[in-house]
N, C-alpha and C. Protein backbone atom coordinates (compact mmCIF):
# COMPACT_ATOMS: atom_id res chain seq x y z
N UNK A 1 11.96 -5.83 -10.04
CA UNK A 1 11.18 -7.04 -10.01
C UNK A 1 9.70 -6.69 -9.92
N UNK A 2 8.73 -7.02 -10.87
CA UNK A 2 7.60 -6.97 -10.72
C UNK A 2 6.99 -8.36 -10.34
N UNK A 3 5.83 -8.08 -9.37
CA UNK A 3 5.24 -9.26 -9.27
C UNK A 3 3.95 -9.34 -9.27
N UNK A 4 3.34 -10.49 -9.16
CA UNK A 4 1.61 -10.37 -9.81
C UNK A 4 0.53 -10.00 -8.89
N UNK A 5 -0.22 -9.59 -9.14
CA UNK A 5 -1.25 -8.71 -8.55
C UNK A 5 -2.64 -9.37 -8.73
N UNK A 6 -3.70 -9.35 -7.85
CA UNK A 6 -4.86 -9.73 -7.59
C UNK A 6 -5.86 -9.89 -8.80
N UNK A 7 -6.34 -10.25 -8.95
CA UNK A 7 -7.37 -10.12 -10.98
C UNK A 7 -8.03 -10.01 -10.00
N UNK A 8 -9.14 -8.09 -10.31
CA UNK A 8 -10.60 -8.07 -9.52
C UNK A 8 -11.04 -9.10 -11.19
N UNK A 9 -12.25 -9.92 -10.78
CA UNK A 9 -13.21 -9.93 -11.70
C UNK A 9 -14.69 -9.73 -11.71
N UNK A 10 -15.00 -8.42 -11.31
CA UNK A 10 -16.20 -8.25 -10.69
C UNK A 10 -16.98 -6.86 -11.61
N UNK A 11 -17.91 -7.15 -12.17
CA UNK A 11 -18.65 -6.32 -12.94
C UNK A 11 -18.69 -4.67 -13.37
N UNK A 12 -18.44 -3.98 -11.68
CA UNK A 12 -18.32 -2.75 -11.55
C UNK A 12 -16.44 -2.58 -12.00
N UNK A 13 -15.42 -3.60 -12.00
CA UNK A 13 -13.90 -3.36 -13.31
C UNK A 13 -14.38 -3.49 -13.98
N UNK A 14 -15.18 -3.53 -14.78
CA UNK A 14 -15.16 -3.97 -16.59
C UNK A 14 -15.38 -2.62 -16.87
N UNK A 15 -15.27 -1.95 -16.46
CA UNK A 15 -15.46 -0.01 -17.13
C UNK A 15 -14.48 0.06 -17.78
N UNK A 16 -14.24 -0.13 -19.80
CA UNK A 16 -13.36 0.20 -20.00
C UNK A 16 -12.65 1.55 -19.91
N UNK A 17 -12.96 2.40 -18.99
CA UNK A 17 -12.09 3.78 -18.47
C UNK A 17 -11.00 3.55 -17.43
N UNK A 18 -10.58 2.14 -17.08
CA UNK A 18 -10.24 1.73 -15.87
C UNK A 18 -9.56 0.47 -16.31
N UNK A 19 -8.30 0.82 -16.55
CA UNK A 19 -7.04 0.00 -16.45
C UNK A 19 -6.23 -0.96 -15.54
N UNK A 20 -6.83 -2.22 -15.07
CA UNK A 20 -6.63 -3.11 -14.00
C UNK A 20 -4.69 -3.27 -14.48
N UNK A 21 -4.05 -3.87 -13.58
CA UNK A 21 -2.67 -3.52 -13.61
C UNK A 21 -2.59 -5.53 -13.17
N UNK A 22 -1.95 -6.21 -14.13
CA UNK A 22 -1.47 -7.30 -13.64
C UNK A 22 -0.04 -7.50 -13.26
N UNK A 23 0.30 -6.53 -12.79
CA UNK A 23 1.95 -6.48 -11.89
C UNK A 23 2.34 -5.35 -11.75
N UNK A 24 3.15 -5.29 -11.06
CA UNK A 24 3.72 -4.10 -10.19
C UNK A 24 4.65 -3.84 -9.24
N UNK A 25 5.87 -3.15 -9.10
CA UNK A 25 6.74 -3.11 -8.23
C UNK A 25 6.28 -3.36 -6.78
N UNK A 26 7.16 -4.29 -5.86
CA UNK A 26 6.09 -4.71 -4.70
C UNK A 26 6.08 -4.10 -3.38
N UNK A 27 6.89 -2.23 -3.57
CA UNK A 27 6.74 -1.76 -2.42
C UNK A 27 5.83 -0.39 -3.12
N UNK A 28 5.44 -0.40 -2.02
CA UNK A 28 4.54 1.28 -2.20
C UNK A 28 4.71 2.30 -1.07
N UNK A 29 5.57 3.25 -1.48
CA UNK A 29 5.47 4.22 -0.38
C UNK A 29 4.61 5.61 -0.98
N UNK A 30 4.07 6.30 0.91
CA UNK A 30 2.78 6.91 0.20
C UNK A 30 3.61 8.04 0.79
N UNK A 31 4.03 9.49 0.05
CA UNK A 31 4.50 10.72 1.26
C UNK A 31 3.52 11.25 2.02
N UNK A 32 2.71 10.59 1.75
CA UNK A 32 1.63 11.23 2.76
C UNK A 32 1.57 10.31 4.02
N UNK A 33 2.16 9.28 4.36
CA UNK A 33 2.12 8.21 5.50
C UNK A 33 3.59 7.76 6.17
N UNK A 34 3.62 7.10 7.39
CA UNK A 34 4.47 6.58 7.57
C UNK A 34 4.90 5.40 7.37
N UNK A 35 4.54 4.75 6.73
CA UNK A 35 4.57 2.91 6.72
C UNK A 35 4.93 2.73 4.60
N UNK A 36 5.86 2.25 4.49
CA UNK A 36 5.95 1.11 3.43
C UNK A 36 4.60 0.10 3.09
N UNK A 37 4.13 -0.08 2.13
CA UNK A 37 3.39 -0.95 1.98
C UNK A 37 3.33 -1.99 0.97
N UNK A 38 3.03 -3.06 0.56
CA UNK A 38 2.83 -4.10 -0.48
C UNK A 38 1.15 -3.84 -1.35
N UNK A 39 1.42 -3.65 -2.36
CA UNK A 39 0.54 -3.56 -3.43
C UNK A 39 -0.25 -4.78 -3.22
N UNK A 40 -1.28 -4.87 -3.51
CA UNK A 40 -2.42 -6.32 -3.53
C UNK A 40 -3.13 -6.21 -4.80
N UNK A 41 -3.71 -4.72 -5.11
CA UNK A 41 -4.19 -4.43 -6.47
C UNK A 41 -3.99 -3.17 -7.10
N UNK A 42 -4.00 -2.71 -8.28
CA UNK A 42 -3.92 -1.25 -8.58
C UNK A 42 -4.44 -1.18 -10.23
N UNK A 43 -5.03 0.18 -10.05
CA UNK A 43 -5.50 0.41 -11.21
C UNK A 43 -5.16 1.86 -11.76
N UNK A 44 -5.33 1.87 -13.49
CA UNK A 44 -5.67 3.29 -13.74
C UNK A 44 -6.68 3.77 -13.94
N UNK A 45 -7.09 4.53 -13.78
CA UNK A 45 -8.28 5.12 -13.83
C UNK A 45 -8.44 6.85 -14.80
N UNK A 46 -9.18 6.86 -16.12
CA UNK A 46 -9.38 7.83 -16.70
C UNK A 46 -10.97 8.01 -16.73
N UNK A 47 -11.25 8.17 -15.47
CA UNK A 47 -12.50 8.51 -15.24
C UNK A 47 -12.88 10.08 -15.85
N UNK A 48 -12.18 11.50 -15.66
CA UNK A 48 -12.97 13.11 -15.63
C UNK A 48 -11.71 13.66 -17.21
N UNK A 49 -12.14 14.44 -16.95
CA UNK A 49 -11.03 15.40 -17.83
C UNK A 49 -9.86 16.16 -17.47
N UNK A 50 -10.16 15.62 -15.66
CA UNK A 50 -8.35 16.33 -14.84
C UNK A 50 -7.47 15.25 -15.43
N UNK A 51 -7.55 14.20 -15.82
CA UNK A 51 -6.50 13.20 -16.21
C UNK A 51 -6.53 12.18 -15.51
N UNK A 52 -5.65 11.31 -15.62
CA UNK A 52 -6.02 9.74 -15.30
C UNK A 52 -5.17 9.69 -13.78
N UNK A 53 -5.90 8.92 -12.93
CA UNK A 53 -5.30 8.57 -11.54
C UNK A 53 -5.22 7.33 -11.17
N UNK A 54 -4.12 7.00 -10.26
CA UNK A 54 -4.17 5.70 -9.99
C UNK A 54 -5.05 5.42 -8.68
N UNK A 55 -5.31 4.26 -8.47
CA UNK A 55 -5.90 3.28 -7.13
C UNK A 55 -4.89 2.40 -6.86
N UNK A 56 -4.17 2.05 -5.62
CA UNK A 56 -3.88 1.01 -5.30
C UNK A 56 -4.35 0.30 -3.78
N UNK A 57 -4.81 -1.01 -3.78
CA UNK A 57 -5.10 -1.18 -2.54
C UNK A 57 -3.92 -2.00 -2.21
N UNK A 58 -4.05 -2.34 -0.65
CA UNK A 58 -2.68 -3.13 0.05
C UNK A 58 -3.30 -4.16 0.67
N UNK A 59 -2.00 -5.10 1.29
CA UNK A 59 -2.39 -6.32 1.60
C UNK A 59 -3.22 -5.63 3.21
N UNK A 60 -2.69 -4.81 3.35
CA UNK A 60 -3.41 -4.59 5.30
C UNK A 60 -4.32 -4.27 4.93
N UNK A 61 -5.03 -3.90 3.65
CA UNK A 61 -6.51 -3.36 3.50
C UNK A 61 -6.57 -1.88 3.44
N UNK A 62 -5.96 -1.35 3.63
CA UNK A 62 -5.77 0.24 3.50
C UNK A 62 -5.84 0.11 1.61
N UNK A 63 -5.61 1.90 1.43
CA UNK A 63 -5.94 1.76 -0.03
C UNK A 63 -5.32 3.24 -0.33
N UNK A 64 -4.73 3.24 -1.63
CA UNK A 64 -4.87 4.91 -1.48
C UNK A 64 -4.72 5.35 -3.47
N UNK A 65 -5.05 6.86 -3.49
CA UNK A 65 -5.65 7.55 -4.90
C UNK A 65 -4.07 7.83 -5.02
N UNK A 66 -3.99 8.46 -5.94
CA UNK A 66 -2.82 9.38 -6.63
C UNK A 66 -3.07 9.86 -7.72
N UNK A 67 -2.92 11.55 -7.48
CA UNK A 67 -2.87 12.06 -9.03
C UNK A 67 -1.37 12.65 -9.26
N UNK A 68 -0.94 11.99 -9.05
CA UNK A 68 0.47 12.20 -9.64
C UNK A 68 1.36 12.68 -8.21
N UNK A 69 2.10 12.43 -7.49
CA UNK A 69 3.32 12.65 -6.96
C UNK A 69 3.33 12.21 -5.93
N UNK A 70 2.48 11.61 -5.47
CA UNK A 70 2.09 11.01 -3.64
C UNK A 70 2.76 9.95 -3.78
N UNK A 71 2.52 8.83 -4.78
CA UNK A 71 2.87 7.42 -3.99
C UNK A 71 4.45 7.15 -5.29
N UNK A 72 4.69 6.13 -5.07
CA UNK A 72 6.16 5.95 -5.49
C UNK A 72 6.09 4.63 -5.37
N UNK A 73 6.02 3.62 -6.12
CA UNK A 73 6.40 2.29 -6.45
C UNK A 73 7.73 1.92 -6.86
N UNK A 74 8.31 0.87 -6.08
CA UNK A 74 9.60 0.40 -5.12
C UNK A 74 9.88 -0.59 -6.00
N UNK A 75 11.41 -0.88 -6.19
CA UNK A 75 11.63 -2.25 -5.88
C UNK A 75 12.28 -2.96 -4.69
N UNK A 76 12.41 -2.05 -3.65
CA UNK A 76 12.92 -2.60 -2.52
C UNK A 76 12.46 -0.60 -1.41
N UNK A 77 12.20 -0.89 -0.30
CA UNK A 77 11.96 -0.07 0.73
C UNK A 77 13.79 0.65 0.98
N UNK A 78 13.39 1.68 1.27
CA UNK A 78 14.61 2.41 1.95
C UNK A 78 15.03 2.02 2.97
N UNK A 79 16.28 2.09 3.20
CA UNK A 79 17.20 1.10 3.95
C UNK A 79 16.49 1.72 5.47
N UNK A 80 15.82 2.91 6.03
CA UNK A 80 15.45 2.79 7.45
C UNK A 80 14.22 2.72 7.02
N UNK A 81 13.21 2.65 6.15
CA UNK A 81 12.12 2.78 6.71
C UNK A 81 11.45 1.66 7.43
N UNK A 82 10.32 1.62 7.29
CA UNK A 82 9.30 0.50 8.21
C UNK A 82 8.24 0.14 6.85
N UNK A 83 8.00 -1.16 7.15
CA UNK A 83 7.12 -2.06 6.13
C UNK A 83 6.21 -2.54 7.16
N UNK A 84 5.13 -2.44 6.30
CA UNK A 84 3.54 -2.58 7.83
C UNK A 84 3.85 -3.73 7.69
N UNK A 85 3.64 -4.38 8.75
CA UNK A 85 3.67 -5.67 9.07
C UNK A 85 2.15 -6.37 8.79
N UNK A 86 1.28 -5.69 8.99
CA UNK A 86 0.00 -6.42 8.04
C UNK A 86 -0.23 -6.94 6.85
N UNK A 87 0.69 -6.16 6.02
CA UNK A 87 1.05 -6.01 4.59
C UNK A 87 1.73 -7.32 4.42
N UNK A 88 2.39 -7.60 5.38
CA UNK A 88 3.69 -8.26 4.72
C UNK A 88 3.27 -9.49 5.41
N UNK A 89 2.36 -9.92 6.68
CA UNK A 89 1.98 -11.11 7.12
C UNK A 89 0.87 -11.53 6.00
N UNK A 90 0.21 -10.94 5.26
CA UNK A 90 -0.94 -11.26 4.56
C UNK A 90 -0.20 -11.64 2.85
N UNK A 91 0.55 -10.90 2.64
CA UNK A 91 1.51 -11.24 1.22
C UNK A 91 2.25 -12.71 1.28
N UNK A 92 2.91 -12.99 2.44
CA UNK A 92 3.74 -13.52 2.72
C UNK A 92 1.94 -15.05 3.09
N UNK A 93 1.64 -14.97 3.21
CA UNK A 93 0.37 -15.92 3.25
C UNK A 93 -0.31 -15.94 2.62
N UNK A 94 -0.14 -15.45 1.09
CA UNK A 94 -0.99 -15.43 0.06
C UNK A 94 0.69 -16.17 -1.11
N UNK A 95 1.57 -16.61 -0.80
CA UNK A 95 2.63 -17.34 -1.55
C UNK A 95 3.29 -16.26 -1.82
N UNK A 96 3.25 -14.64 -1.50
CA UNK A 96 4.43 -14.04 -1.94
C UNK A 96 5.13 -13.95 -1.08
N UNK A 97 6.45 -13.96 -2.35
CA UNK A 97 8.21 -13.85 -1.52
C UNK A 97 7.82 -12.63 -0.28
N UNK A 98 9.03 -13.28 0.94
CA UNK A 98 8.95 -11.97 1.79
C UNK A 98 9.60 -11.16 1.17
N UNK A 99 9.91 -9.66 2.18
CA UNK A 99 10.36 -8.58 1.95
C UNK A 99 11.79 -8.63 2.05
N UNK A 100 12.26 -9.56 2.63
CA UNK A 100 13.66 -9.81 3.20
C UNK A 100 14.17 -10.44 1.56
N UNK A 101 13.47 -11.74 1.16
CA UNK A 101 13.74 -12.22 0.18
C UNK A 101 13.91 -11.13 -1.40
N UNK A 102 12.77 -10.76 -1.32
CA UNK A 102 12.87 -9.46 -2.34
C UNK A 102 14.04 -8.14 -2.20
N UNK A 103 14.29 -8.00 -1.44
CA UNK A 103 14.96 -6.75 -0.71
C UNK A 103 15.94 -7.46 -1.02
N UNK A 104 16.61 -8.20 -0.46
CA UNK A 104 17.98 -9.46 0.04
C UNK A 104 18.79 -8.61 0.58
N UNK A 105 17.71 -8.26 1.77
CA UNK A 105 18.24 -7.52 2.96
C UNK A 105 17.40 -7.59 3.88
N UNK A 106 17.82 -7.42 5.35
CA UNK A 106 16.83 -7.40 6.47
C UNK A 106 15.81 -6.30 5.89
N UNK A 107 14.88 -5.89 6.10
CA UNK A 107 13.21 -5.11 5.81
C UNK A 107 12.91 -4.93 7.50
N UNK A 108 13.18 -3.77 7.77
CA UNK A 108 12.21 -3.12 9.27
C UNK A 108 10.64 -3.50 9.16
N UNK A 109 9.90 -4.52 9.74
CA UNK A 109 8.31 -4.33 10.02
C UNK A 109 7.71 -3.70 11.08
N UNK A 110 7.04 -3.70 10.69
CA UNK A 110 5.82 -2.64 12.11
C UNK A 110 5.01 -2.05 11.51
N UNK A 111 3.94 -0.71 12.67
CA UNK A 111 2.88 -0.44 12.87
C UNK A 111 2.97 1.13 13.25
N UNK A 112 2.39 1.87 13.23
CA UNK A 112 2.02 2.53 13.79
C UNK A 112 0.79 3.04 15.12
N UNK A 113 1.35 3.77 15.87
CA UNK A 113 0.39 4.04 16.75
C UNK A 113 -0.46 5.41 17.33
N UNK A 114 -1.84 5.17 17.49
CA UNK A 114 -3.15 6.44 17.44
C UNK A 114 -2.27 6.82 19.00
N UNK A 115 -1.96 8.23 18.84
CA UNK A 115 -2.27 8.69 20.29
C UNK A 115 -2.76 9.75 20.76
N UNK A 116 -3.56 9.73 21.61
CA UNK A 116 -4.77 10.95 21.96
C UNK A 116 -3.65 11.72 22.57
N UNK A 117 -3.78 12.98 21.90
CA UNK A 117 -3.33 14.26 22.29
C UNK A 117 -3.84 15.30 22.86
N UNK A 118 -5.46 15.20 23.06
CA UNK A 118 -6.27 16.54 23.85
C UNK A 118 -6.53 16.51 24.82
N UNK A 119 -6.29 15.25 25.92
CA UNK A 119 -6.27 14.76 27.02
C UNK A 119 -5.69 13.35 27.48
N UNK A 120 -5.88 13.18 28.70
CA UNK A 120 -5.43 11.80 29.05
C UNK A 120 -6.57 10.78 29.30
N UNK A 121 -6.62 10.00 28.32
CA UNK A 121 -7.90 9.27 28.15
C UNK A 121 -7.89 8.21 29.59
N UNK A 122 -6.83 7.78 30.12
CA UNK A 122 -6.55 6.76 31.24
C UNK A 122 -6.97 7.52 32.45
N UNK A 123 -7.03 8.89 32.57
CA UNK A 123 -7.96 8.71 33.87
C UNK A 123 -8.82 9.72 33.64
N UNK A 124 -9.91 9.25 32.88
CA UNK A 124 -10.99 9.57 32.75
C UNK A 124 -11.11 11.02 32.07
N UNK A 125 -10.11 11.60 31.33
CA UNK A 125 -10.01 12.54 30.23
C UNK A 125 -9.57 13.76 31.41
N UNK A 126 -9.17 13.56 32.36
CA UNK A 126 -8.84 14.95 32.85
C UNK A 126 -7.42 15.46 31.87
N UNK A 127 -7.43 16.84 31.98
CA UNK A 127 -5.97 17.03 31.86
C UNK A 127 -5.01 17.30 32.43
């Protein structure tokens, strides 16, 4: 299932080197991250002479490059992973189907979390 994607229409896309994408499978997993994500926009890009790379940004606002083998466009998330829940509150409030609906299966949401590892920031960084 592909579904429709954001139209930039803003001066700095009109580079014809740069292939705006009006649909796209609606999960994105990155191997470089832990979280599932929903596509919002994506492009190609044949900007240099290494070859053409993609852009995709997400509904949580994150964004990420690929020159080939990092990201992986879905039609449904792997049965354990996790789907950011930013992604999917902001899709899901912009009229797209949820993840449950697309999937037609429960979809794990959530987040991830920063945790300081070089000390204990709660009392006052001792270790």
């Amino acid at each position: 299932m592909l579904l429709p994607l954001e139209k930039k229409d803003h001066v700095a896309y009109r580079d014809p080197r740069i292939f705006h994408w009006t649909k796209c499978y609606p999960f994105v997993e990155n191997k470089r991250g832990q979280l599932i994500h929903r596509p919002r926009s994506g492009a190609t890009y044949q900007l240099n002479k290494s070859g053409p790379h993609i852009g995709i940004t997400f509904w949580c606002g994150m964004a990420a490059v690929d020159h080939g083998g990092k990201l992986t466009l879905l039609d449904a998330p792997p049965e354990d992973s996790i789907l950011c829940e930013r992604c999917e509150a902001a899709a899901v409030s912009h009229g797209l189907p949820s993840a449950d609906e697309i999937a037609g299966r429960h979809v794990h949401k959530g987040r991830t979390v920063a945790v300081a590892t070089c000390c204990s920031i709660d009392d006052g960084g001792a270790a």
